[in-house]
N, C-alpha and C. Protein backbone atom coordinates (compact mmCIF):
# COMPACT_ATOMS: atom_id res chain seq x y z
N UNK A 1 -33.12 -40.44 15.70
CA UNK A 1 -33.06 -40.42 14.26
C UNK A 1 -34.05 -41.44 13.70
N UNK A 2 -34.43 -41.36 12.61
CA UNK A 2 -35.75 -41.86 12.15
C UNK A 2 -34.63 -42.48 10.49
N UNK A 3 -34.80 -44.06 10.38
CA UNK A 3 -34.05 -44.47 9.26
C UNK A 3 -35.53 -45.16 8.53
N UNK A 4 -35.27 -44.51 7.19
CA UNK A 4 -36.41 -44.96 6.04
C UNK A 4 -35.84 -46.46 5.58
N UNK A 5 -36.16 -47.20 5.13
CA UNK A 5 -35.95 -48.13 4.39
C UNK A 5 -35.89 -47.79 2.64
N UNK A 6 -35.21 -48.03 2.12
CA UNK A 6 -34.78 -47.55 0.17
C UNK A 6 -36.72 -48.48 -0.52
N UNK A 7 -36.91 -47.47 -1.02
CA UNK A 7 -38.09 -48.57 -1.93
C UNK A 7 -37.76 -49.38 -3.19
N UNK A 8 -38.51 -49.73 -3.66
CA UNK A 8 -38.08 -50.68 -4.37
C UNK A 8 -38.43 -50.44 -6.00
N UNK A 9 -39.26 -49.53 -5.67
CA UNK A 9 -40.27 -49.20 -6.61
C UNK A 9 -40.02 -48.49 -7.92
N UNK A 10 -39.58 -49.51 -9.63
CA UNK A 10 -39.53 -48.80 -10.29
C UNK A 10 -40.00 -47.55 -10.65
N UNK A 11 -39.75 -46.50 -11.71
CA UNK A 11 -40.72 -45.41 -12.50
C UNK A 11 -41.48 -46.05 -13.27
N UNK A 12 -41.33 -47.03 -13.66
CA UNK A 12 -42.24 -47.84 -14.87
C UNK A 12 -43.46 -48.54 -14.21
N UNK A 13 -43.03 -49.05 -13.04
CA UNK A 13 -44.19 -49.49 -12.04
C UNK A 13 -44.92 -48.46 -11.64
N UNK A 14 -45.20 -46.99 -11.16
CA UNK A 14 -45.77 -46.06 -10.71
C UNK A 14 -46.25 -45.25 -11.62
N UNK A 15 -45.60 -45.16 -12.84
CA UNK A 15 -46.40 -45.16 -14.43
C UNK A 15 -47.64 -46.01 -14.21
N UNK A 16 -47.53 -47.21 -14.81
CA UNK A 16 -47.96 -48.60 -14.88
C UNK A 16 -49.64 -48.43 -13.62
N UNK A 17 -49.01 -48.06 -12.48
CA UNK A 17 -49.94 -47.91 -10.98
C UNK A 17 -50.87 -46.92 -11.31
N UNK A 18 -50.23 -45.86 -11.82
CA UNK A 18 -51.15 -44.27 -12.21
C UNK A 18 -52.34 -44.49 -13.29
N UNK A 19 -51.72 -45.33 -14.58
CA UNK A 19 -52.45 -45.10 -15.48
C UNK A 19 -54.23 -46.79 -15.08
N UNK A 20 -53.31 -47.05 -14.27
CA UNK A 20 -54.73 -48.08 -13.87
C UNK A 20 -55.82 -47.20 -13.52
N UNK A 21 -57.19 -47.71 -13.93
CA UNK A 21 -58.53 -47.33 -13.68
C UNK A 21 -58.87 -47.53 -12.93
N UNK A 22 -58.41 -48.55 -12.51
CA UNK A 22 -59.10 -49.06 -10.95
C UNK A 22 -58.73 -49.59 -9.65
N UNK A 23 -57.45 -48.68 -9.70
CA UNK A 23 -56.73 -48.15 -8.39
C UNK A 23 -57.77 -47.40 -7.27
N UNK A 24 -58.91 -46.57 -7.19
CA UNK A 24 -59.22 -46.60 -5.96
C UNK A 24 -60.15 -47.71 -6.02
N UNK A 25 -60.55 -48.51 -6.96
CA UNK A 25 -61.34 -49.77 -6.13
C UNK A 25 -60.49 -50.76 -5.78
N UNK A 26 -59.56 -50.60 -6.06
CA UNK A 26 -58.08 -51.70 -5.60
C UNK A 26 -58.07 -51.56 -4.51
N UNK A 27 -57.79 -50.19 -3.71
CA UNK A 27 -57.17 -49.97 -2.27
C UNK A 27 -57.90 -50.77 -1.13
N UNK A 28 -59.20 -50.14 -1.10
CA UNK A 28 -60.19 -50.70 -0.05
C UNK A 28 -59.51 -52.82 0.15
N UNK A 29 -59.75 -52.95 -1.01
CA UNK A 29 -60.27 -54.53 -1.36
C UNK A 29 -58.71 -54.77 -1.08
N UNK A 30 -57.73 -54.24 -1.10
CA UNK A 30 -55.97 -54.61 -0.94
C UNK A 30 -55.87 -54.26 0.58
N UNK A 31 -56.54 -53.30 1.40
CA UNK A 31 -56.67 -53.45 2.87
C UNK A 31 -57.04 -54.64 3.17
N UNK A 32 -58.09 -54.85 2.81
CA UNK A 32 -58.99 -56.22 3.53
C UNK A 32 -57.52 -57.49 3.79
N UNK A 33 -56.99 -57.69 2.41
CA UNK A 33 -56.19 -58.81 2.57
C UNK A 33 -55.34 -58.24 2.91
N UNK A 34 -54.54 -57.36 3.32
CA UNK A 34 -53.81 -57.34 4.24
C UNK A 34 -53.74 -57.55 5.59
N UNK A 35 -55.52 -56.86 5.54
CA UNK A 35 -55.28 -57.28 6.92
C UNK A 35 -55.59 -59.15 7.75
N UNK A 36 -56.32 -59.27 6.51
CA UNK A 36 -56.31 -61.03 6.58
C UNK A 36 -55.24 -61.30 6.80
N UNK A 37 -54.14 -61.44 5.33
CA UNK A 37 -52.73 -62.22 5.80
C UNK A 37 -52.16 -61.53 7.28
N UNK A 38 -52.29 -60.54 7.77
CA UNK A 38 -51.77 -60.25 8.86
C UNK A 38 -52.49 -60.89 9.97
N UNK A 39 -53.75 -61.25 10.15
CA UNK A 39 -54.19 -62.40 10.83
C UNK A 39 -53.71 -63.68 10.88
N UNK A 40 -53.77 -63.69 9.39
CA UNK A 40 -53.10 -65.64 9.20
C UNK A 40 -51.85 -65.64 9.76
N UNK A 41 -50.62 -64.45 9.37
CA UNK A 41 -49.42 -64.70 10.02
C UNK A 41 -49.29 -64.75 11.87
N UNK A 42 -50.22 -64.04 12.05
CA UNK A 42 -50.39 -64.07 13.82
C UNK A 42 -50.79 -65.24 13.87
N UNK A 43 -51.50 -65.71 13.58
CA UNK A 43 -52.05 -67.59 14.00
C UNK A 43 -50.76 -68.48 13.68
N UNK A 44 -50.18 -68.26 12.64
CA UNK A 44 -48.92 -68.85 12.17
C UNK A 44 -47.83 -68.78 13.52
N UNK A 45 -47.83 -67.54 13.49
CA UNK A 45 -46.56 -67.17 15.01
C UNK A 45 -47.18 -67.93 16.13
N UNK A 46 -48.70 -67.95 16.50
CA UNK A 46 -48.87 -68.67 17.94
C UNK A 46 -48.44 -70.36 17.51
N UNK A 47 -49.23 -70.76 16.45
CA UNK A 47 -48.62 -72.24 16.09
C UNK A 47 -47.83 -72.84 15.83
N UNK A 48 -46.86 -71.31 15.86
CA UNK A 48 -45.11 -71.73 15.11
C UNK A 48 -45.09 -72.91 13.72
N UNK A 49 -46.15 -72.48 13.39
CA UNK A 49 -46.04 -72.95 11.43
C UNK A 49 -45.23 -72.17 10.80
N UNK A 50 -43.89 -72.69 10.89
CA UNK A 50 -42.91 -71.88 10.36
C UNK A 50 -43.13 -72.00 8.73
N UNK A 51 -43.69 -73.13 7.97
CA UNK A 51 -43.79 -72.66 6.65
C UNK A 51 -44.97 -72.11 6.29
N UNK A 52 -45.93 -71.29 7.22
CA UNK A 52 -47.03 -70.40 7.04
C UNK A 52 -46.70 -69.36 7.07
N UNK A 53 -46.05 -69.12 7.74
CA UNK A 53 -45.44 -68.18 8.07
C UNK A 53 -44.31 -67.57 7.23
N UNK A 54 -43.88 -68.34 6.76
CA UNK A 54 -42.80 -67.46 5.58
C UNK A 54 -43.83 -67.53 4.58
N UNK A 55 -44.92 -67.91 4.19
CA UNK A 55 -45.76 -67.81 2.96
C UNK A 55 -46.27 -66.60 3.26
N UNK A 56 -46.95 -66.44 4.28
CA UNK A 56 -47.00 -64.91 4.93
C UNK A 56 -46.79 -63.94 4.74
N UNK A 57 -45.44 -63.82 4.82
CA UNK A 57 -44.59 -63.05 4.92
C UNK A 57 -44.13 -62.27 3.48
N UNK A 58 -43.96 -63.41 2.47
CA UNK A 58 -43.67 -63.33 1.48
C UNK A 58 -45.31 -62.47 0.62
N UNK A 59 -46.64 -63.35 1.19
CA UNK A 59 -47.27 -62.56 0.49
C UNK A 59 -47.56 -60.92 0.95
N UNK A 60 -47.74 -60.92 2.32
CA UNK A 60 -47.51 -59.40 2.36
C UNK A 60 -46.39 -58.49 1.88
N UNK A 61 -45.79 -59.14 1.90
CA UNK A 61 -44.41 -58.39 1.26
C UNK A 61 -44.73 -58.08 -0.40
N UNK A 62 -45.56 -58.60 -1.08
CA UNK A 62 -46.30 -58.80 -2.62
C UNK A 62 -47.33 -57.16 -2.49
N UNK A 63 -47.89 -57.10 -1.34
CA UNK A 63 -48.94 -56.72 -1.23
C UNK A 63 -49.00 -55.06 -0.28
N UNK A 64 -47.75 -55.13 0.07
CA UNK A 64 -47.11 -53.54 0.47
C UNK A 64 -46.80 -53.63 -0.81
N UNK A 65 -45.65 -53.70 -1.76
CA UNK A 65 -45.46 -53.40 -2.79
C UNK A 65 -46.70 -52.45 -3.37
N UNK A 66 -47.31 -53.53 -3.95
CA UNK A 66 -48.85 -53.03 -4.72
C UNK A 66 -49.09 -51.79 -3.79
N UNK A 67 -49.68 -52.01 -2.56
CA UNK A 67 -50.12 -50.48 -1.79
C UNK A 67 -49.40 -49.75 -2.09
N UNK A 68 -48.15 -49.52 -1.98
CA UNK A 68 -47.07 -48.32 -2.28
C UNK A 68 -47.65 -48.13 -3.79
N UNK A 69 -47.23 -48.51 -5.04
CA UNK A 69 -47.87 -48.55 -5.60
C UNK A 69 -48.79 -47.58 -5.84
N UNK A 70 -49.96 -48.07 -5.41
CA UNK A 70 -51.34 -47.75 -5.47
C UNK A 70 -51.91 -45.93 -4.64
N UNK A 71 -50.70 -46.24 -4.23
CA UNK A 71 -50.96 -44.73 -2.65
C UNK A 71 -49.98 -43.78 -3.97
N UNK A 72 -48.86 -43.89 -4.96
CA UNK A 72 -48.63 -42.97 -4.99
C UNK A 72 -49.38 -41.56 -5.14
């Protein structure tokens, strides 16, 4: 069985996402830092910088949002 996680994602936010202009130049440039902070948090985990690591965490968590978002 395959369990989804609930989104989070108002209608007013995906309004809000749609009517932006510059949602596909967003995406590209919202990969990049993702995939940065997902670097920084791997360096964080080998150094066990546990408060890098929840900063991390927290900003990717900012930044799926936005992608969801942005992909509708």
């Amino acid at each position: 069985m395959i369990y989804e996680k609930a989104c989070n994602v108002t209608m007013d936010q995906v309004i809000a996402a749609l009517k932006r202009k510059d949602a596909e130049e967003r995406i590209p440039v919202l990969r990049y830092e993702l995939d940065y902070e997902l670097a920084t948090l791997y360096d964080a985990l080998l150094e066990e910088d546990k408060a890098q690591i929840k900063r991390s965490k927290e900003r990717l968590k900012k930044l799926r949002r936005e992608m969801l978002l942005l992909e509708v």
